[in-house]
PDB file of N, CA and C in Angstrom:
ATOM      1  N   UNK A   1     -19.204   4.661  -7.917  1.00  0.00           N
ATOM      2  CA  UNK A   1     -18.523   3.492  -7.404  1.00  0.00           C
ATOM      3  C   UNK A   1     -17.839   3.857  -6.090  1.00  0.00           C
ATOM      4  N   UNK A   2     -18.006   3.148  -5.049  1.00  0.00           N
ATOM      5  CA  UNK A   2     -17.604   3.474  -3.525  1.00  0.00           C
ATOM      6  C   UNK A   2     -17.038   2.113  -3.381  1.00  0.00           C
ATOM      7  N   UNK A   3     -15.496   2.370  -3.208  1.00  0.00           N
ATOM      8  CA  UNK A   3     -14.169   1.526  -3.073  1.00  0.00           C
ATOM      9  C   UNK A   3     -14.066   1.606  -1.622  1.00  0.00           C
ATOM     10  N   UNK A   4     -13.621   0.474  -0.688  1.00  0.00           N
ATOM     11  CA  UNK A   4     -13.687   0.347   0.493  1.00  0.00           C
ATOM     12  C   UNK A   4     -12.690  -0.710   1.017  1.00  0.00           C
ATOM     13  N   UNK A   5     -11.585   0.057   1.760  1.00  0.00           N
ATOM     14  CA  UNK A   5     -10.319  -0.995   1.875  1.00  0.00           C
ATOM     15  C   UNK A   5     -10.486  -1.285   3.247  1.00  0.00           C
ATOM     16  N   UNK A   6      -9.994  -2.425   3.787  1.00  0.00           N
ATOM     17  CA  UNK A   6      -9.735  -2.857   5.062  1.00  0.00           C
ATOM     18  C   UNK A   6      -8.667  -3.327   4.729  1.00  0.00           C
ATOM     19  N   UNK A   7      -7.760  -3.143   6.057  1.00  0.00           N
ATOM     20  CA  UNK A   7      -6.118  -3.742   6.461  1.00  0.00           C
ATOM     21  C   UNK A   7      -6.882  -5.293   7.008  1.00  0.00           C
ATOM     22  N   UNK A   8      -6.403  -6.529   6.143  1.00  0.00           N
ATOM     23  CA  UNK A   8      -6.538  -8.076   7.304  1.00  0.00           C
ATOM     24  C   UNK A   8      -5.094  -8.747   7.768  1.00  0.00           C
ATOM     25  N   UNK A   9      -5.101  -8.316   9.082  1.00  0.00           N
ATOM     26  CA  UNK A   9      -3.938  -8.579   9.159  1.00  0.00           C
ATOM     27  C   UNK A   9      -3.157 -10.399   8.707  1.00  0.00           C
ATOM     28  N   UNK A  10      -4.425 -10.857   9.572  1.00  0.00           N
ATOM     29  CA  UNK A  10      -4.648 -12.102   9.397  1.00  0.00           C
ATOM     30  C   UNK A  10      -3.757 -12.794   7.629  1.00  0.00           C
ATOM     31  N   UNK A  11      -4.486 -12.263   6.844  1.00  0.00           N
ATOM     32  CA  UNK A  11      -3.801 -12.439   5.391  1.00  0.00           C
ATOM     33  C   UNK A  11      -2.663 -11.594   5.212  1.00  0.00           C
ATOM     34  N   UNK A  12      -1.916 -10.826   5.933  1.00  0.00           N
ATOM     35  CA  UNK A  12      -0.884  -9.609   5.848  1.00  0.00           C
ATOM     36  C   UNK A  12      -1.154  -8.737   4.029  1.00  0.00           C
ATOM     37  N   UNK A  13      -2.595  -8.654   4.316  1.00  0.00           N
ATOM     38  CA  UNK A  13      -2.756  -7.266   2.852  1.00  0.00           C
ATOM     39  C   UNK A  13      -3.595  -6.448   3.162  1.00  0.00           C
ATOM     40  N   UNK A  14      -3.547  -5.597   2.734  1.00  0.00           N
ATOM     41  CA  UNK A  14      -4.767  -4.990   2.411  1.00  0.00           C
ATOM     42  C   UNK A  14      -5.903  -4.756   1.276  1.00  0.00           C
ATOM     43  N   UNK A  15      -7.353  -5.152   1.332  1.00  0.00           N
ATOM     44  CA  UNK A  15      -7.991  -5.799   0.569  1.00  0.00           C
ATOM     45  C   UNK A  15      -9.211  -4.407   0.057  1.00  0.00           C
ATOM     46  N   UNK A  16      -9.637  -4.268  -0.873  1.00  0.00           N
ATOM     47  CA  UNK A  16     -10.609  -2.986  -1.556  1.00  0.00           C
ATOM     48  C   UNK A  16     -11.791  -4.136  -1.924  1.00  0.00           C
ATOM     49  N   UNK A  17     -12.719  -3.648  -1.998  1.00  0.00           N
ATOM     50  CA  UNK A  17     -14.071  -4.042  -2.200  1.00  0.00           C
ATOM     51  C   UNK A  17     -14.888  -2.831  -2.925  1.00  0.00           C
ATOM     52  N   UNK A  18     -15.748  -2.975  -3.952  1.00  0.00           N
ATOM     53  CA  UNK A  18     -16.483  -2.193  -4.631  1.00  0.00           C
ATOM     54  C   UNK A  18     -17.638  -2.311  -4.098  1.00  0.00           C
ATOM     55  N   UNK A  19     -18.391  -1.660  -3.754  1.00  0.00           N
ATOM     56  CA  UNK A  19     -19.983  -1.085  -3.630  1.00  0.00           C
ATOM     57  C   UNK A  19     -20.366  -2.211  -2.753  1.00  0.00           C
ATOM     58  N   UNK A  20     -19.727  -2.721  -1.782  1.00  0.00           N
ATOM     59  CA  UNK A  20     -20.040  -3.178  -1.126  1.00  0.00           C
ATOM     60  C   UNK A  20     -20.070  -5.242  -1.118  1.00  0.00           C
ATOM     61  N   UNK A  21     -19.290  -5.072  -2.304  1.00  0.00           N
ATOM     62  CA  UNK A  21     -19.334  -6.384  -2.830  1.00  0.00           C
ATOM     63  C   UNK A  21     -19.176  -7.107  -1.939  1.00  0.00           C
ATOM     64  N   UNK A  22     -19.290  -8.718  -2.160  1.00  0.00           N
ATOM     65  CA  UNK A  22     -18.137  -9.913  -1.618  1.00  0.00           C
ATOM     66  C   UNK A  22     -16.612  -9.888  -1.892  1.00  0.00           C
ATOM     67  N   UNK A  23     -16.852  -9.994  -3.014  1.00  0.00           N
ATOM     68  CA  UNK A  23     -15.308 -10.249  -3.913  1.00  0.00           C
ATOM     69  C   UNK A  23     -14.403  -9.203  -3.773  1.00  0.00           C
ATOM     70  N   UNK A  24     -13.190  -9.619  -3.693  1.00  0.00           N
ATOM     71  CA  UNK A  24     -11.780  -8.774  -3.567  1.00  0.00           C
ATOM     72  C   UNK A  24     -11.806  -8.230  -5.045  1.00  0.00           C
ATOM     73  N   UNK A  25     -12.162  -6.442  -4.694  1.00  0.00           N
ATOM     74  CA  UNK A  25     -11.457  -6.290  -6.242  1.00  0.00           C
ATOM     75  C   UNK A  25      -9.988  -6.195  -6.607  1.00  0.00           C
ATOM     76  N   UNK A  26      -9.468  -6.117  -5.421  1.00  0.00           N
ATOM     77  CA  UNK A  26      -8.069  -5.857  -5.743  1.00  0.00           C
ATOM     78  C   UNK A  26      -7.651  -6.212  -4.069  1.00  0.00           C
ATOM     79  N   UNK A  27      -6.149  -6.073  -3.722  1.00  0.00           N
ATOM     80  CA  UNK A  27      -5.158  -6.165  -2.700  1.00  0.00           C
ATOM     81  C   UNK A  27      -3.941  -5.738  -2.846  1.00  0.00           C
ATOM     82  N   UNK A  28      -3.272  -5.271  -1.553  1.00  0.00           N
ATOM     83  CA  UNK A  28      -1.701  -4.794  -1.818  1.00  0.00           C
ATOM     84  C   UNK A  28      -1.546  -6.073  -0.739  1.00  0.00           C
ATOM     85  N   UNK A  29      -0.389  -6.608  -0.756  1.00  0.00           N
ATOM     86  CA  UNK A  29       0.518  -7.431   0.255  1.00  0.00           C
ATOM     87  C   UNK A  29       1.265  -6.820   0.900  1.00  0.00           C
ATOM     88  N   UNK A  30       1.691  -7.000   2.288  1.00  0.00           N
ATOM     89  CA  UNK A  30       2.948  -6.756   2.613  1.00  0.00           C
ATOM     90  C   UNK A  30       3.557  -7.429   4.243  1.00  0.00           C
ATOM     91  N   UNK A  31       4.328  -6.860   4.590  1.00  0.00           N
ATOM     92  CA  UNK A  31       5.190  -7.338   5.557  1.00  0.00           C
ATOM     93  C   UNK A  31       5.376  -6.334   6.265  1.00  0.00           C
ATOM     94  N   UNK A  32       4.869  -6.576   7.877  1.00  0.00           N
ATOM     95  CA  UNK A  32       5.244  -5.516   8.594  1.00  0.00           C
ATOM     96  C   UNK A  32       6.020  -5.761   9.976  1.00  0.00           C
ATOM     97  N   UNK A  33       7.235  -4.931  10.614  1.00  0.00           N
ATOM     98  CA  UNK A  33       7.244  -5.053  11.728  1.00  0.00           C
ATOM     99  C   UNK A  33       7.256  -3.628  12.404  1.00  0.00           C
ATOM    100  N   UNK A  34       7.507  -3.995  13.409  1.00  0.00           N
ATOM    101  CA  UNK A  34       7.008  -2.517  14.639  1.00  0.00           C
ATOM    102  C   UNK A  34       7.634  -1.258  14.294  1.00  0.00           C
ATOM    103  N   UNK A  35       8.394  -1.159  13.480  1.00  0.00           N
ATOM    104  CA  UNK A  35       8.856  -0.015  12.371  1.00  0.00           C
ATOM    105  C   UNK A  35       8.557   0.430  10.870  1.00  0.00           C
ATOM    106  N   UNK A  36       8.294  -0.715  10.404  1.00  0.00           N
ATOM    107  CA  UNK A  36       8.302  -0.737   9.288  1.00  0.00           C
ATOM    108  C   UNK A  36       7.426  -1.598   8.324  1.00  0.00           C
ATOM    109  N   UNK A  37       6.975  -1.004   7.090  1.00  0.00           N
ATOM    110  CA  UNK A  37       5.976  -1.638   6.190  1.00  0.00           C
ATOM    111  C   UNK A  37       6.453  -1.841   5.116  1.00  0.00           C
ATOM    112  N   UNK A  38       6.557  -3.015   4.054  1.00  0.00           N
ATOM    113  CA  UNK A  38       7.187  -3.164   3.218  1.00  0.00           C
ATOM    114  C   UNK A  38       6.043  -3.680   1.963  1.00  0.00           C
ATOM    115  N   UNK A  39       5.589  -3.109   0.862  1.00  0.00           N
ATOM    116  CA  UNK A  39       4.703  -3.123   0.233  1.00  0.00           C
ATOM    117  C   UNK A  39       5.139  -4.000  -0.598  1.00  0.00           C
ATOM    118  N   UNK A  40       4.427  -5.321  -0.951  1.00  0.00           N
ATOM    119  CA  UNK A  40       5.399  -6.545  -1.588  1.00  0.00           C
ATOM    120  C   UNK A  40       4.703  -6.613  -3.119  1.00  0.00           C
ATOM    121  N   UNK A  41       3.042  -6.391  -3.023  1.00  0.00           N
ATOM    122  CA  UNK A  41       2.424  -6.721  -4.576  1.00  0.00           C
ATOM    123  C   UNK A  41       1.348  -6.022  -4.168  1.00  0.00           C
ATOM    124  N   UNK A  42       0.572  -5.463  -5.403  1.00  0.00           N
ATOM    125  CA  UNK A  42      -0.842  -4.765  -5.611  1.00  0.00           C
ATOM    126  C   UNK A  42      -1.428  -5.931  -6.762  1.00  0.00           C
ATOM    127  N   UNK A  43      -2.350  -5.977  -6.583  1.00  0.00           N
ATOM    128  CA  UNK A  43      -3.208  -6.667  -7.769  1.00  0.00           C
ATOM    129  C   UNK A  43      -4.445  -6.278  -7.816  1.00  0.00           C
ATOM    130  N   UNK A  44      -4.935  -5.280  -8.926  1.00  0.00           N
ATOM    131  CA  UNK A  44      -6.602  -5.491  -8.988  1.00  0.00           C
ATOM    132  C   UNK A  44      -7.046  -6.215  -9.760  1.00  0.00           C
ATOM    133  N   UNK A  45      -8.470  -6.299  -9.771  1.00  0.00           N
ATOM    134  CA  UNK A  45      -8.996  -7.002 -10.616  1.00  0.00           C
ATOM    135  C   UNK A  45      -9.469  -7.082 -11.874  1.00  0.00           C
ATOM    136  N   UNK A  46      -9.095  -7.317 -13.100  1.00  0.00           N
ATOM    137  CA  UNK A  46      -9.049  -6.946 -14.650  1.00  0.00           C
ATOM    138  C   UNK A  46     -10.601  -5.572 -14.811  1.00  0.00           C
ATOM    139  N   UNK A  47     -11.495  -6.429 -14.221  1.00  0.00           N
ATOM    140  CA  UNK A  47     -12.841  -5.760 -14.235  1.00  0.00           C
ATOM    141  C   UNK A  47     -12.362  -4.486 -13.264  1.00  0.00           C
ATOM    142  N   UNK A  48     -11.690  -3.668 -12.288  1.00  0.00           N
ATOM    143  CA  UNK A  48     -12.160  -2.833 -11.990  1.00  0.00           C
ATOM    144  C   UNK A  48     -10.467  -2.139 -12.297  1.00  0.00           C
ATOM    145  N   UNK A  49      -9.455  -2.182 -13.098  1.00  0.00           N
ATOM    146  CA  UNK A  49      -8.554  -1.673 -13.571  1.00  0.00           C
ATOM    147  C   UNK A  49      -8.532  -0.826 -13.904  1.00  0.00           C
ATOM    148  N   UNK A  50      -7.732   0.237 -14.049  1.00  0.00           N
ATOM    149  CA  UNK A  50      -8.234   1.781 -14.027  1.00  0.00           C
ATOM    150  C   UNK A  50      -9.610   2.524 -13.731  1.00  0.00           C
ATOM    151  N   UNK A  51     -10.167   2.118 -12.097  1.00  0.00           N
ATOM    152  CA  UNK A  51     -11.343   2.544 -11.805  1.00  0.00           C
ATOM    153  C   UNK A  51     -10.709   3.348 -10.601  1.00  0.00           C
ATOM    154  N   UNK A  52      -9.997   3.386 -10.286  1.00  0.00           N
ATOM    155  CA  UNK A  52      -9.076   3.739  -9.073  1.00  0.00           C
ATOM    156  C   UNK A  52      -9.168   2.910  -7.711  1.00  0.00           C
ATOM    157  N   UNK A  53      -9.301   1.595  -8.159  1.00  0.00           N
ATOM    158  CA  UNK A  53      -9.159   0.612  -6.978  1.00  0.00           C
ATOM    159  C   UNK A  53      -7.657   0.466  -6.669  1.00  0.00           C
ATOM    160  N   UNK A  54      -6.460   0.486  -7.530  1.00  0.00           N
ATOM    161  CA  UNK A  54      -5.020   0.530  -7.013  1.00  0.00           C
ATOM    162  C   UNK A  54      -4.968   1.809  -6.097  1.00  0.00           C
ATOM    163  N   UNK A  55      -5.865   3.217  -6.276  1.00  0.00           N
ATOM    164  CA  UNK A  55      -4.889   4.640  -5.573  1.00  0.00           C
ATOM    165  C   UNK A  55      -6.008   4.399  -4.192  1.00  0.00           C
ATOM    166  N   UNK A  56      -7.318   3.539  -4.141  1.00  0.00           N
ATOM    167  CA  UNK A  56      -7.364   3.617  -2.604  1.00  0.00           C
ATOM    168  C   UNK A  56      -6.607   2.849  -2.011  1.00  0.00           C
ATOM    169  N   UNK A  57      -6.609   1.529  -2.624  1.00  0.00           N
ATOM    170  CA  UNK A  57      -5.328   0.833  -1.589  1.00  0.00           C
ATOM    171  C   UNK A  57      -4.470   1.476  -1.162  1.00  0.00           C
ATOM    172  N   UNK A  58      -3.361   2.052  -2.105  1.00  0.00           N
ATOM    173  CA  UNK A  58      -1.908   2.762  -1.874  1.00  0.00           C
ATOM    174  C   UNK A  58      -2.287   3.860  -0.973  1.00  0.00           C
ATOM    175  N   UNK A  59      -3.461   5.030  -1.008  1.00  0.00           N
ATOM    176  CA  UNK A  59      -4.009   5.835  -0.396  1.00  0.00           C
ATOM    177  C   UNK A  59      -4.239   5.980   0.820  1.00  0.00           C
ATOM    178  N   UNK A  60      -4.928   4.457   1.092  1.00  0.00           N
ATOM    179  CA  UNK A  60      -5.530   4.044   2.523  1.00  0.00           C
ATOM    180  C   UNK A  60      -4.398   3.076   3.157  1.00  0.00           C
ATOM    181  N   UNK A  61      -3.426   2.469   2.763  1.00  0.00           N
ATOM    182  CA  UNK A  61      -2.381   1.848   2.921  1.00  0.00           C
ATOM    183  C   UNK A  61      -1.109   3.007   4.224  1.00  0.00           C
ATOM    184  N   UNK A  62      -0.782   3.796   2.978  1.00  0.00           N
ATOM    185  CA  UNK A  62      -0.268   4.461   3.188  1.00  0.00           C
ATOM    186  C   UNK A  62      -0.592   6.022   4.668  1.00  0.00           C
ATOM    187  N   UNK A  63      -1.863   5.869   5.152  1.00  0.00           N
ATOM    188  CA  UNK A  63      -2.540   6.647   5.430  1.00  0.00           C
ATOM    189  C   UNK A  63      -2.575   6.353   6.859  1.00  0.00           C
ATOM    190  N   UNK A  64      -2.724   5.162   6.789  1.00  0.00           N
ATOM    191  CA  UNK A  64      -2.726   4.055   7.869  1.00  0.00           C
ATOM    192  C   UNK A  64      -1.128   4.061   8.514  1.00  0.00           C
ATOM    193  N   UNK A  65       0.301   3.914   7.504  1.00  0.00           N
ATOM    194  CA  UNK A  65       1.536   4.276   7.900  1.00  0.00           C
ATOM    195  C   UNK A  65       1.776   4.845   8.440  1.00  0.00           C
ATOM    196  N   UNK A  66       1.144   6.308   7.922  1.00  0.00           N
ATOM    197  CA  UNK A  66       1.611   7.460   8.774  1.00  0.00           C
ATOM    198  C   UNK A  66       0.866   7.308   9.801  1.00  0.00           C
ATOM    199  N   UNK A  67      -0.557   6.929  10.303  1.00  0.00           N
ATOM    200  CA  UNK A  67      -1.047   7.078  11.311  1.00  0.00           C
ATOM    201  C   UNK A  67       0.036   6.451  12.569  1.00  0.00           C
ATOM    202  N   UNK A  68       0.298   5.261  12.212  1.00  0.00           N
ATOM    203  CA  UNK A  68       0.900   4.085  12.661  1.00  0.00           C
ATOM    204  C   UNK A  68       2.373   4.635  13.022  1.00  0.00           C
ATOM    205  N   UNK A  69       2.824   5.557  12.218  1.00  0.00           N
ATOM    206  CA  UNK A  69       4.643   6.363  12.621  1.00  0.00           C
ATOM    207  C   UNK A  69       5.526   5.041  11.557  1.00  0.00           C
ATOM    208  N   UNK A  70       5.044   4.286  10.639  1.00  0.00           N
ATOM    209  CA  UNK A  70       5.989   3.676   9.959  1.00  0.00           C
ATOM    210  C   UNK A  70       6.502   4.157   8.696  1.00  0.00           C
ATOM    211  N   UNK A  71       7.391   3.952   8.590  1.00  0.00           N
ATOM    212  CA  UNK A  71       8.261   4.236   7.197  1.00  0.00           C
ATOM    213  C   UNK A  71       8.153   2.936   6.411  1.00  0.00           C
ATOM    214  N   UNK A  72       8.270   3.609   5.294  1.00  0.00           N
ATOM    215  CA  UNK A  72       7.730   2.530   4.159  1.00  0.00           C
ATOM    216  C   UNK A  72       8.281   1.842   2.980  1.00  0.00           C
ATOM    217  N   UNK A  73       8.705   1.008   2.459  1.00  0.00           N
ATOM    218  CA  UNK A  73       9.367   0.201   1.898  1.00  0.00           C
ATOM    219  C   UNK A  73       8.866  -0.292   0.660  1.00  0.00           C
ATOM    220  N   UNK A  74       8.573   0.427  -0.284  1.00  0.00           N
ATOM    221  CA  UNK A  74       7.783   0.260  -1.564  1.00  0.00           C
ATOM    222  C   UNK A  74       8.338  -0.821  -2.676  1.00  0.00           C
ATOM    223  N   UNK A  75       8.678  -2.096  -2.318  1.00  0.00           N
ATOM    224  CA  UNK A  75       9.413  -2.497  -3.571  1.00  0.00           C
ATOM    225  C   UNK A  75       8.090  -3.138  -3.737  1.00  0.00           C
ATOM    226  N   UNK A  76       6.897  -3.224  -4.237  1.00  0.00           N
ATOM    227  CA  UNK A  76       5.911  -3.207  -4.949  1.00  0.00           C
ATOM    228  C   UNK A  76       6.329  -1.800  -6.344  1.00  0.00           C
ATOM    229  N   UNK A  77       6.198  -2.208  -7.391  1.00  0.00           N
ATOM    230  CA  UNK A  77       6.460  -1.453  -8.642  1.00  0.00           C
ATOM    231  C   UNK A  77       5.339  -0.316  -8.583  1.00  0.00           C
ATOM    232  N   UNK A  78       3.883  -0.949  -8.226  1.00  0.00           N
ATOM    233  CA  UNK A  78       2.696   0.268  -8.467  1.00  0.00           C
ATOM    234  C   UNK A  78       3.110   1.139  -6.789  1.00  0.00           C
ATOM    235  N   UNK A  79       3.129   0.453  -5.848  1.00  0.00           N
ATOM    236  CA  UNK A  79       3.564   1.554  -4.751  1.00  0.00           C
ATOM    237  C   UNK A  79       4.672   2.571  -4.575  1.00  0.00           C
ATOM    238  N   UNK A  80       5.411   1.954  -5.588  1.00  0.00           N
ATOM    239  CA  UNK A  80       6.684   2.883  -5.726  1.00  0.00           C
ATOM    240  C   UNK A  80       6.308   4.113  -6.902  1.00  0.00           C
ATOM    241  N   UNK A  81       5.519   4.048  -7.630  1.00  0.00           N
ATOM    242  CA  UNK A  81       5.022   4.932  -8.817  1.00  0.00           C
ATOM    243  C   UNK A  81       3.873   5.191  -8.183  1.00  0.00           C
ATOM    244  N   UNK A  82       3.657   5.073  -7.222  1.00  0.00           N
ATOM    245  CA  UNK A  82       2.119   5.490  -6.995  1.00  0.00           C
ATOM    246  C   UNK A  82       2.596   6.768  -5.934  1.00  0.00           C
ATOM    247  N   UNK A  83       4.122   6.537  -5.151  1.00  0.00           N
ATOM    248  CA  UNK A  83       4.070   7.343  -4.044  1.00  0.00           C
ATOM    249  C   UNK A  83       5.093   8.496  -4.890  1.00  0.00           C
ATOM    250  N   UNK A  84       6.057   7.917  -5.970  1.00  0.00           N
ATOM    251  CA  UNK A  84       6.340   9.296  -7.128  1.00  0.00           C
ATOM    252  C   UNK A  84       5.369   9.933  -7.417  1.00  0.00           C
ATOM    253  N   UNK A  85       4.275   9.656  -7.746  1.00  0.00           N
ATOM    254  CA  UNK A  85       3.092  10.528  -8.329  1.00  0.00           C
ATOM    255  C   UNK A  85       2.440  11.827  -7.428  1.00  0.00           C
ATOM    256  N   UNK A  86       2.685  11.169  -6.108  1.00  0.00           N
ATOM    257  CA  UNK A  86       2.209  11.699  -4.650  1.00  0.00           C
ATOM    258  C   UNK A  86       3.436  12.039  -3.818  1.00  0.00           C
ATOM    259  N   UNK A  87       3.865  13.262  -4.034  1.00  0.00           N
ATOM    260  CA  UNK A  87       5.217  13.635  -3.456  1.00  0.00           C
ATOM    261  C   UNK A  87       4.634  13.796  -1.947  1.00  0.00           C
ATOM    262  N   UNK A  88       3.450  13.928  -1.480  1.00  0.00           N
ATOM    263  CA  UNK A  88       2.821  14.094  -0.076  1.00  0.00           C
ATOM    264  C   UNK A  88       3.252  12.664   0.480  1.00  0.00           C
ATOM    265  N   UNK A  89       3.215  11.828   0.072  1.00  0.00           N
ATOM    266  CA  UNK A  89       4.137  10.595   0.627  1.00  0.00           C
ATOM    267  C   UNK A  89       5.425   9.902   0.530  1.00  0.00           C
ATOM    268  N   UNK A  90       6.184  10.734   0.492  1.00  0.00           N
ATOM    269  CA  UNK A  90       8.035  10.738  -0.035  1.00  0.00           C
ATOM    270  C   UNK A  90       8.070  10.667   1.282  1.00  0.00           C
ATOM    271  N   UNK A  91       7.654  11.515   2.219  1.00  0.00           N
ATOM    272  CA  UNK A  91       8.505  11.400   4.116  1.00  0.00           C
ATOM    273  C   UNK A  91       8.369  10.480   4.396  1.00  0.00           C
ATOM    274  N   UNK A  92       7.764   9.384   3.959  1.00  0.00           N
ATOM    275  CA  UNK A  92       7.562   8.069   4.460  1.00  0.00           C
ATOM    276  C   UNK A  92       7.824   6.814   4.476  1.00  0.00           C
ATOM    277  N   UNK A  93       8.986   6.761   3.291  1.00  0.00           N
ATOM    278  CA  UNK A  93       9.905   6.211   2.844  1.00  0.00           C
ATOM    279  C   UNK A  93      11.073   6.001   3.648  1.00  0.00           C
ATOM    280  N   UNK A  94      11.100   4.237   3.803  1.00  0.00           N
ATOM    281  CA  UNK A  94      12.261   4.021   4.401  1.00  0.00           C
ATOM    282  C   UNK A  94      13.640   4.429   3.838  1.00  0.00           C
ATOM    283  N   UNK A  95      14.555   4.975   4.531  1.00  0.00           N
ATOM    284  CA  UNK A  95      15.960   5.638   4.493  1.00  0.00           C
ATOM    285  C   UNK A  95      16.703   4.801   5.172  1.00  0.00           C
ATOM    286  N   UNK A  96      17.662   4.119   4.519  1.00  0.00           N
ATOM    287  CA  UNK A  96      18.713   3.052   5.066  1.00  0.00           C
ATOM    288  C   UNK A  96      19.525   4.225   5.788  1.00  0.00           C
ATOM    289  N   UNK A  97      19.980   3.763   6.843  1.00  0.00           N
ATOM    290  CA  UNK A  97      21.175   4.315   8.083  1.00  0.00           C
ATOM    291  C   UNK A  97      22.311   3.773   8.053  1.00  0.00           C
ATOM    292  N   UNK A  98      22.549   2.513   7.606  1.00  0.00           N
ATOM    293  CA  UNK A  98      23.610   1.874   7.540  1.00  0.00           C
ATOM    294  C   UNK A  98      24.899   2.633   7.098  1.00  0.00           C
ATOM    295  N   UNK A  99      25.789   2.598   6.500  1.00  0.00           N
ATOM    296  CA  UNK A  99      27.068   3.283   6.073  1.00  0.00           C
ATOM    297  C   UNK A  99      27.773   2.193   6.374  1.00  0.00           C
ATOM    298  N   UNK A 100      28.588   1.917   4.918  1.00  0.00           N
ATOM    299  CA  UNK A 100      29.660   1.274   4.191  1.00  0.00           C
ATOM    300  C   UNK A 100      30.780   1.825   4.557  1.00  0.00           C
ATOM    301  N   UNK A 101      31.959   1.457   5.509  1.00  0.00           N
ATOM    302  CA  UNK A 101      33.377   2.080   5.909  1.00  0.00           C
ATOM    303  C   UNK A 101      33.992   1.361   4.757  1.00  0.00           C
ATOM    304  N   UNK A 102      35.035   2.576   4.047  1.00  0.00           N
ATOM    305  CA  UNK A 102      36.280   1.978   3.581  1.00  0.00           C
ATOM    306  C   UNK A 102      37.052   0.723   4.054  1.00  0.00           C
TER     307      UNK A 102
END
């Protein structure tokens, strides 16, 4: 099975395709600006669920970040357990700067 993601920006996700299919087997959503990527939902498709259509998305998602210099914003539940699993993508994680004064 040969999983094949493209970024559309157009739809703001990124979309996996199996063996060349039509059909979306799966997608991550998200929101981006010139810093930053914020991973909003993953969904595959019942039929290709544990085939590893969620770890190319997050894989190729994420891959694309770093190419790109963005830090990343996982409140998607599978991107946030997907990038625990993969400590090679912890640097990439957005880090709030802000600070709370007394």
């Amino acid at each position: 099975m040969t999983v094949e993601v493209n970024d559309v920006p157009a739809a703001k996700r990124y979309e996996a395709r199996v063996d060349g299919e039509a059909d979306v087997a799966g997608f991550a959503a998200y929101l981006r600006t010139a810093e930053l990527i914020a991973f909003l939902h993953t969904e595959v498709a019942p039929a290709y669920e544990g085939r590893g259509v969620g770890s190319a998305l997050a894989r190729t998602a994420l891959d694309e970040a770093r190419a790109a210099n963005l830090r990343v914003l996982a409140t998607c539940p599978f991107f946030a357990a997907w990038i625990a699993r993969h400590p090679e993508y912890e640097d990439l994680l957005y880090q709030s700067r802000s600070r709370v004064s007394d």
